[in-house]
N, C-alpha and C. Protein backbone atom coordinates (compact mmCIF):
# COMPACT_ATOMS: atom_id res chain seq x y z
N UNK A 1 78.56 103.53 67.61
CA UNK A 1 77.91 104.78 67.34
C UNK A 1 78.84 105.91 67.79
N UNK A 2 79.06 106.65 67.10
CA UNK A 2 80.05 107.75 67.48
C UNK A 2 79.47 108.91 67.79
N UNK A 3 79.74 109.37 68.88
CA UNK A 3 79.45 110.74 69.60
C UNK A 3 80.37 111.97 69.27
N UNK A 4 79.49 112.66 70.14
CA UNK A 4 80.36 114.04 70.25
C UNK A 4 81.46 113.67 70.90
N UNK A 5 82.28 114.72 70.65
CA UNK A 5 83.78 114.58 71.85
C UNK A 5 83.41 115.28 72.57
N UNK A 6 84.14 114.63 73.95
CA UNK A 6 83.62 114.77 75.64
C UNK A 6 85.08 115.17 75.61
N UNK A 7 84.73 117.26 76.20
CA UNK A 7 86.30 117.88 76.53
C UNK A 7 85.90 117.64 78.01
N UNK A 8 87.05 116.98 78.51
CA UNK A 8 87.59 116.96 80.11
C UNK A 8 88.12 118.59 80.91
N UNK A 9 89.00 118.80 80.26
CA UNK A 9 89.88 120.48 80.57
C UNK A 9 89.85 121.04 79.10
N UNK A 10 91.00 122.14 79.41
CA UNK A 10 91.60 122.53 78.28
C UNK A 10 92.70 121.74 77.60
N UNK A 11 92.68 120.90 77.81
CA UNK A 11 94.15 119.86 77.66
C UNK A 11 93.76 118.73 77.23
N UNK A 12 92.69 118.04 77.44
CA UNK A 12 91.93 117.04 77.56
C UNK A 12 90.93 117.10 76.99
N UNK A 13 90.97 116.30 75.43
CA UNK A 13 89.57 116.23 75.21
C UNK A 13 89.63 114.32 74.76
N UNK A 14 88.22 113.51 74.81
CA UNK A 14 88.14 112.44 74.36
C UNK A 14 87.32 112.66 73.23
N UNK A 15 87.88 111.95 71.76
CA UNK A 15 87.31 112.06 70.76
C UNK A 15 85.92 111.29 70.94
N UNK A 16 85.01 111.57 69.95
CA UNK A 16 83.38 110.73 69.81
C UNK A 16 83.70 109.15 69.80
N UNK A 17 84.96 108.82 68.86
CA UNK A 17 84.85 107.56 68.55
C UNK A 17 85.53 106.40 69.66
N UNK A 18 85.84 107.29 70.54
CA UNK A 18 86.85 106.26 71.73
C UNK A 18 85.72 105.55 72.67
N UNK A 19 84.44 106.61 72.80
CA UNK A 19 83.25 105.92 73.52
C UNK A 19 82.02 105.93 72.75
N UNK A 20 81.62 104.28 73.08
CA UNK A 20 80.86 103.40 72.94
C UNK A 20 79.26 103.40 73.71
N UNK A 21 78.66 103.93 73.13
CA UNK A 21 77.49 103.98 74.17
C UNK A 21 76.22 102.67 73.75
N UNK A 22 75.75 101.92 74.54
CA UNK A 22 74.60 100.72 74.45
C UNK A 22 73.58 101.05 75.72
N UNK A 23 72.62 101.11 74.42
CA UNK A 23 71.44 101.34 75.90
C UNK A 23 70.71 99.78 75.93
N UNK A 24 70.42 99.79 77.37
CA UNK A 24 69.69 98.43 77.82
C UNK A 24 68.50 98.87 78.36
N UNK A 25 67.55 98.10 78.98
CA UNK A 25 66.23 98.47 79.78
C UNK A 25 66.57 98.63 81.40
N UNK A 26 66.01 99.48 81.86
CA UNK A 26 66.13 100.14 83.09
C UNK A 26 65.35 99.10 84.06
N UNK A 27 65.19 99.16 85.03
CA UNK A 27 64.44 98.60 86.06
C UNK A 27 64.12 100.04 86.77
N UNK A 28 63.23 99.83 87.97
CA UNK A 28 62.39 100.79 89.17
C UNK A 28 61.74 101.88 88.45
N UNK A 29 61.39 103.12 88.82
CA UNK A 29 59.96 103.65 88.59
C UNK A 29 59.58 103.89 87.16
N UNK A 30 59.11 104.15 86.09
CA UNK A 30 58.47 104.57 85.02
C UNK A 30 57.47 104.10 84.18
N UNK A 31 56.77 103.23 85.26
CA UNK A 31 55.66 102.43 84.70
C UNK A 31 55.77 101.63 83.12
N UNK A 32 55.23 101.63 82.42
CA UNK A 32 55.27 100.94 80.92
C UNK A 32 56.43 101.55 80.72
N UNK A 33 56.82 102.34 80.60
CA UNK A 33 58.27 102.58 79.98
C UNK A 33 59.13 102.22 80.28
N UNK A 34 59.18 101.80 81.36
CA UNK A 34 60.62 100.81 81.66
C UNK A 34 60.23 99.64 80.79
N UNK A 35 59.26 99.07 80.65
CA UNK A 35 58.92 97.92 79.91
C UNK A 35 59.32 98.07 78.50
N UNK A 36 59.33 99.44 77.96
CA UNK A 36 59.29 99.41 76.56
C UNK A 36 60.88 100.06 75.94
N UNK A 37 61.31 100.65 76.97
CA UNK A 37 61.77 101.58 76.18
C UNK A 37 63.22 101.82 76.81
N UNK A 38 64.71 101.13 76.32
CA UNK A 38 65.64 101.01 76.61
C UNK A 38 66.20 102.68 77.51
N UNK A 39 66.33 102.80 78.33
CA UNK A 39 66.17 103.87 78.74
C UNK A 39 67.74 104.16 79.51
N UNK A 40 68.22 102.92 80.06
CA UNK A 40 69.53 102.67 81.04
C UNK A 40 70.65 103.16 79.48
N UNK A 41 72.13 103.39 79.66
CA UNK A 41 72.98 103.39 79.26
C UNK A 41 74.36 103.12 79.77
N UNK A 42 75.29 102.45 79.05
CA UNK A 42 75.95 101.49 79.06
C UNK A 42 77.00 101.91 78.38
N UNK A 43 77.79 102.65 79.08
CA UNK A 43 79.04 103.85 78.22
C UNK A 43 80.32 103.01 78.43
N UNK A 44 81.01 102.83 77.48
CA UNK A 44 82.13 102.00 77.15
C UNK A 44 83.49 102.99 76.75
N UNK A 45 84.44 102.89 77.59
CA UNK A 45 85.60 103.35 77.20
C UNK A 45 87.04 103.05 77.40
N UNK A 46 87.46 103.09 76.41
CA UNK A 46 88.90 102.08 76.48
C UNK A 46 89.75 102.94 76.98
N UNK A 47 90.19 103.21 78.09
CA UNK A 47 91.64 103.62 79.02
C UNK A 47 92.78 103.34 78.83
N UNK A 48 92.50 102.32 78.21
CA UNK A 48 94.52 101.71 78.35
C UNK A 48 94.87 101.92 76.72
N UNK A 49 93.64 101.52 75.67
CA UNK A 49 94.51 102.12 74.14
C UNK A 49 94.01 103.31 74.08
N UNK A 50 93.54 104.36 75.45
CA UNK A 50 92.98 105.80 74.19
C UNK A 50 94.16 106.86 74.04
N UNK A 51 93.90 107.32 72.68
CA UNK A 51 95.28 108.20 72.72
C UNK A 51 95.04 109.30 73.15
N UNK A 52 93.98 109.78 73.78
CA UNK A 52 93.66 111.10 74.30
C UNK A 52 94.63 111.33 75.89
N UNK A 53 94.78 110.46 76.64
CA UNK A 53 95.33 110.33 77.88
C UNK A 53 96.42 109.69 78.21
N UNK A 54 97.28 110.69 78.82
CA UNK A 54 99.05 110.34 79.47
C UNK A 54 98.74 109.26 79.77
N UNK A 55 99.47 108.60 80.30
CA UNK A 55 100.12 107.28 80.69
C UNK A 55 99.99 107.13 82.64
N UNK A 56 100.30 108.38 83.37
CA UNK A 56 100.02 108.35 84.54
C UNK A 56 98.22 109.16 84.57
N UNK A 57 97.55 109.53 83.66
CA UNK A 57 96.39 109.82 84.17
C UNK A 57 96.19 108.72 84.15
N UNK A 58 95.95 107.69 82.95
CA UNK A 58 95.66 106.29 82.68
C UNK A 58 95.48 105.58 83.87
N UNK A 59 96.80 105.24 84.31
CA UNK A 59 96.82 104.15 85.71
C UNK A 59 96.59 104.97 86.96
N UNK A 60 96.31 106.59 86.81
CA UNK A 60 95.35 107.11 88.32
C UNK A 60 93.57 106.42 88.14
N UNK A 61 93.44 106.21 86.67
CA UNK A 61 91.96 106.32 86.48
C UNK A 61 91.82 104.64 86.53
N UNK A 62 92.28 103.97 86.23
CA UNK A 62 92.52 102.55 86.35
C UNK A 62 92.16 102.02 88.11
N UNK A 63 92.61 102.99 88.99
CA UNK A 63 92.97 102.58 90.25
C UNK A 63 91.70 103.05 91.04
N UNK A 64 91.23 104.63 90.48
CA UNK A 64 89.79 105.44 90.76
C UNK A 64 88.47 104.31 90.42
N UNK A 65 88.77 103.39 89.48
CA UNK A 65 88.05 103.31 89.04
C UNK A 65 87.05 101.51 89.52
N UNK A 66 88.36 101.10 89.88
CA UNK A 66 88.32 99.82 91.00
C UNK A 66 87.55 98.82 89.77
N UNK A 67 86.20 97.70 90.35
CA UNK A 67 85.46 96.79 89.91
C UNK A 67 85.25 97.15 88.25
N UNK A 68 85.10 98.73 87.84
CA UNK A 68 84.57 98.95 86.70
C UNK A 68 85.28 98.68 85.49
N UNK A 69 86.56 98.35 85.75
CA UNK A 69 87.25 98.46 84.44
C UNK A 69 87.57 96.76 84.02
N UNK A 70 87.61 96.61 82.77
CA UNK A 70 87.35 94.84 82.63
C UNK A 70 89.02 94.91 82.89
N UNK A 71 89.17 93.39 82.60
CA UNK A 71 90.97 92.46 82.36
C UNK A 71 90.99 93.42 80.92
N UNK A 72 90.84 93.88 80.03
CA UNK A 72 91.34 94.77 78.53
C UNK A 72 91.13 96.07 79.21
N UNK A 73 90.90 96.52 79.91
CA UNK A 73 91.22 98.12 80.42
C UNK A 73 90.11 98.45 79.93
N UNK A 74 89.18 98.22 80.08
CA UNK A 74 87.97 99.26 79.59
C UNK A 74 86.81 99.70 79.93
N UNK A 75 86.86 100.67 80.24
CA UNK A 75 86.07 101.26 81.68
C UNK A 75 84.45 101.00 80.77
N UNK A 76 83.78 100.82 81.56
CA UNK A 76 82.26 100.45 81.49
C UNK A 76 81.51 101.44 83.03
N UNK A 77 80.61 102.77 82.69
CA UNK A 77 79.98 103.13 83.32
C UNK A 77 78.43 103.36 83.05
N UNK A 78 77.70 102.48 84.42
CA UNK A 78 76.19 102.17 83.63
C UNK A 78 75.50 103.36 84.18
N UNK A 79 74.22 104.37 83.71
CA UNK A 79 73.85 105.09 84.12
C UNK A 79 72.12 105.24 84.15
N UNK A 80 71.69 104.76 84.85
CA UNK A 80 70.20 104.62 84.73
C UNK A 80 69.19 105.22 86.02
N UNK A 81 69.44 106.50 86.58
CA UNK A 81 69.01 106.97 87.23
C UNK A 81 67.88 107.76 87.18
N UNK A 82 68.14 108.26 86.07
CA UNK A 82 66.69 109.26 85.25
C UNK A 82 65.87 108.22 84.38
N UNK A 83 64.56 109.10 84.12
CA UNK A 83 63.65 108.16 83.33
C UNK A 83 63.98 108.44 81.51
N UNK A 84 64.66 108.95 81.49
CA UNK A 84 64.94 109.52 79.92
C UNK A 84 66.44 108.90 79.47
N UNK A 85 66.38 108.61 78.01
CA UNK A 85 67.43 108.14 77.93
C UNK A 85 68.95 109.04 77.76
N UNK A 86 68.46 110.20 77.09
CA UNK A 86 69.60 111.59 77.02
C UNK A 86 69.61 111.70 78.33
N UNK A 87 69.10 111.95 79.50
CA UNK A 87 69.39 112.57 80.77
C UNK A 87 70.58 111.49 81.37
N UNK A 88 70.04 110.26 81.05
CA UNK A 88 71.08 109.21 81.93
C UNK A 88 72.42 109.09 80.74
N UNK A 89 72.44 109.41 79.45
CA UNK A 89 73.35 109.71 78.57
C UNK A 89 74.36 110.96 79.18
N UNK A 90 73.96 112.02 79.38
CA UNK A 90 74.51 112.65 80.23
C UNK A 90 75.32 112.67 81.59
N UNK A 91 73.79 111.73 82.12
CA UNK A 91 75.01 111.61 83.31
C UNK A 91 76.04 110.76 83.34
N UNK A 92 75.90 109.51 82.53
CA UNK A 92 77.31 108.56 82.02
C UNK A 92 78.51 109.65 81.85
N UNK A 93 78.14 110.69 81.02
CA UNK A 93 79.42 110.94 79.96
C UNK A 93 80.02 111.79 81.54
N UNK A 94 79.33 112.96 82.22
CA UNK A 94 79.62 113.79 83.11
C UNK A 94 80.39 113.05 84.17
N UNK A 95 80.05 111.60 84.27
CA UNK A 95 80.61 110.73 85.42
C UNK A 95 81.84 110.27 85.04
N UNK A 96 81.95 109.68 83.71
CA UNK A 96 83.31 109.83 83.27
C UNK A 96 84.37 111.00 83.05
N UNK A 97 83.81 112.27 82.82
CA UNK A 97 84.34 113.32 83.14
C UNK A 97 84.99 113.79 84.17
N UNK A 98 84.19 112.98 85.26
CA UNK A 98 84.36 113.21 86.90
C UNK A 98 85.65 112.63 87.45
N UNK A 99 85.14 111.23 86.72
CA UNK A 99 86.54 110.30 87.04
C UNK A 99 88.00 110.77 86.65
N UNK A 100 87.89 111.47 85.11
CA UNK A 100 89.19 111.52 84.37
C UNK A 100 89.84 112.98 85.18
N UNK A 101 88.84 114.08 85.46
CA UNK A 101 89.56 115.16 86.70
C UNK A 101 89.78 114.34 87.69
N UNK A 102 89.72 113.73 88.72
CA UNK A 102 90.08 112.67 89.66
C UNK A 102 91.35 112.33 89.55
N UNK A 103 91.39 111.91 88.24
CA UNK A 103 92.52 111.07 87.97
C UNK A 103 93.76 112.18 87.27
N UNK A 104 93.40 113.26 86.75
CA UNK A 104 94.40 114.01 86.45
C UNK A 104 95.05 114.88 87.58
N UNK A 105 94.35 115.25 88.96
CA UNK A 105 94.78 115.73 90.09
C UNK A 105 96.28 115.59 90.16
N UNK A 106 97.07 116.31 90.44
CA UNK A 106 98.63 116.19 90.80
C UNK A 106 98.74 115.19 91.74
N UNK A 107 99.72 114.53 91.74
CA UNK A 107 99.72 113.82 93.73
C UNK A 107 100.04 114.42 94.39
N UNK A 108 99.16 114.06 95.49
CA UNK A 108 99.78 114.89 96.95
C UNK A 108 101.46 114.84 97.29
N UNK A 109 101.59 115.75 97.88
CA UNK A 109 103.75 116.04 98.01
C UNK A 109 103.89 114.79 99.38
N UNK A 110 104.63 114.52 98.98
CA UNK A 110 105.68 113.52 99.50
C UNK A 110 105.84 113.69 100.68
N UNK A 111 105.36 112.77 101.85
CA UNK A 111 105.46 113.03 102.89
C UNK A 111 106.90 113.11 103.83
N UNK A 112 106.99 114.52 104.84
CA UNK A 112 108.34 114.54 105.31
C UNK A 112 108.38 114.09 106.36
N UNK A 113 109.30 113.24 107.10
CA UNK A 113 109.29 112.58 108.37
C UNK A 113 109.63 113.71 109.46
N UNK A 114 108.74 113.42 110.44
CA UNK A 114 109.32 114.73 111.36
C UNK A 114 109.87 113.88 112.71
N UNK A 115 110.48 114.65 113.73
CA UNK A 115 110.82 113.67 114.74
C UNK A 115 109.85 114.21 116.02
N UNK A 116 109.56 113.96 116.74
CA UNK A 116 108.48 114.28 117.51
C UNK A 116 109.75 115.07 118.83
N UNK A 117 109.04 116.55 119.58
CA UNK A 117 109.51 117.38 119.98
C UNK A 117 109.90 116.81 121.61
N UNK A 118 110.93 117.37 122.14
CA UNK A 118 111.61 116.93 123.64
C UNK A 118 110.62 117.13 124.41
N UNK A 119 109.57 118.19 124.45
CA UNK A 119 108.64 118.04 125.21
C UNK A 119 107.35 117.35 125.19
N UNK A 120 107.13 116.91 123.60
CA UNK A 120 105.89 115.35 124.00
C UNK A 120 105.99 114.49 124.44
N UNK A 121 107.86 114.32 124.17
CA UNK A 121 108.34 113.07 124.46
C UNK A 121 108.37 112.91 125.87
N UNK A 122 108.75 113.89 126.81
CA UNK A 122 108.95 113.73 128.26
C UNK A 122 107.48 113.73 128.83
N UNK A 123 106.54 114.41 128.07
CA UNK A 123 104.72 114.35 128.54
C UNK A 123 104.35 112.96 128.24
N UNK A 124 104.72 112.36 127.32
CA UNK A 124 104.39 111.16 126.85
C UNK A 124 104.77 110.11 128.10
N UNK A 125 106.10 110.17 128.19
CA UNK A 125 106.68 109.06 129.37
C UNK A 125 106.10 109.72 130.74
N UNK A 126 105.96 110.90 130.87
CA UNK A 126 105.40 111.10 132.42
C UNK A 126 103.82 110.19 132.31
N UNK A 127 103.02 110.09 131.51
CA UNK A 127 101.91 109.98 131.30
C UNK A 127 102.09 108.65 131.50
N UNK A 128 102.88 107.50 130.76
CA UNK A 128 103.07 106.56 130.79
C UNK A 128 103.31 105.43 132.55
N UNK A 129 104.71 106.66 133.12
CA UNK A 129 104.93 106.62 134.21
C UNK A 129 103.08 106.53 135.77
N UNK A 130 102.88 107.45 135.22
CA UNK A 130 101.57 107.75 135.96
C UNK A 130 100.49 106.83 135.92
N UNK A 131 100.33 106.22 134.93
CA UNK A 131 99.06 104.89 134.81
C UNK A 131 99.61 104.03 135.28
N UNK A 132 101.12 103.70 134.95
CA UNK A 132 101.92 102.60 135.76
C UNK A 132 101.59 102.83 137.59
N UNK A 133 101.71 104.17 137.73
CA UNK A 133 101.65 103.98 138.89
C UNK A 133 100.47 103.84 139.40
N UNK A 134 99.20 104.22 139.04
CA UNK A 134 97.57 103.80 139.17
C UNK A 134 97.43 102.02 139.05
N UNK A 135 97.94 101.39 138.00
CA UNK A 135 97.51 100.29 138.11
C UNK A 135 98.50 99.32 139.24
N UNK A 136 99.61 99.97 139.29
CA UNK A 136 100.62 99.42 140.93
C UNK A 136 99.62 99.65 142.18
N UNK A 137 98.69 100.31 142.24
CA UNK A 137 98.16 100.76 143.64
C UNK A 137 96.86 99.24 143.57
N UNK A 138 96.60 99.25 142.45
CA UNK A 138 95.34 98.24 142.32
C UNK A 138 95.47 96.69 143.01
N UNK A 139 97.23 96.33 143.02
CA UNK A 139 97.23 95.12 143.29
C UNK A 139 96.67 94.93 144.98
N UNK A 140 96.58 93.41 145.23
CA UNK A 140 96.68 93.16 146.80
C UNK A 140 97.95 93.83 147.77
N UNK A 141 97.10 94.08 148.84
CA UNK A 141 97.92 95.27 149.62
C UNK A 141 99.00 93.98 150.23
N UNK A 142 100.31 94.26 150.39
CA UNK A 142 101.48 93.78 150.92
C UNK A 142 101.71 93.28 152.44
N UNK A 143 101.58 92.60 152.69
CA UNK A 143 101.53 92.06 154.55
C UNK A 143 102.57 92.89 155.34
N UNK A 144 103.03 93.96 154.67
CA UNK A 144 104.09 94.63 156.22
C UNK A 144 103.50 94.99 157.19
């Protein structure tokens, strides 16, 4: 079934036909209607062939995305929180939305090694020095 296209940014849009939506039956509150009336949704989207997305958003969203994505790359997000089936349609598509900003984030800059300053270093060993000398006092006292 082909949807609307879900724009991510200005840069980013996923066409209707890349996601797959299947609704199933919900479980917990809505009395007979959970009984009757497929209400859960079951949003399907292929990550690894879509041509909407770089190659490093791809494998940020792959990694964001942990248990959810099958062995064929294809993200599966179930959404059955509301009692309506558009509301939990929504929140599928918005959650995948969520993920793909996640995953387009820049990486954090490259961490620089620093060397730690002459004076922690000498606070550090005095400190060191000092418990040494607390737990020297603890032993049995010396027969002189």
């Amino acid at each position: 079934m082909a949807s609307s296209p879900l724009e991510i940014n200005t840069r980013i849009t996923i066409a209707g036909w890349e996601l797959t939506e299947q609704f199933v039956l919900a479980g917990g509150p809505g009395g007979q209607n959970v009984n009757k009336v497929s209400t859960a949704v079951q949003l399907f989207f292929d990550l690894v062939n879509s041509p909407s997305l770089p190659e490093r958003i791809k494998e940020a969203a792959i990694k964001l995305a942990g248990r959810k994505v099958s062995k064929d790359g294809v993200l599966m997000i179930e959404a059955n929180r509301f009692r309506s089936q558009e509301r939990n349609r929504e929140d599928a598509r918005d959650r995948l939305k969520e993920l793909i900003l996640k995953a387009a984030e820049p990486p954090p800059p490259p961490r620089r090694k620093t060397k730690p300053t002459k004076g922690s270093v000498e606070r550090r060993l005095k400190a060191k020095s000092g418990r040494s000398d607390v737990k020297k006092m603890r032993g049995k006292p010396s027969g002189d």
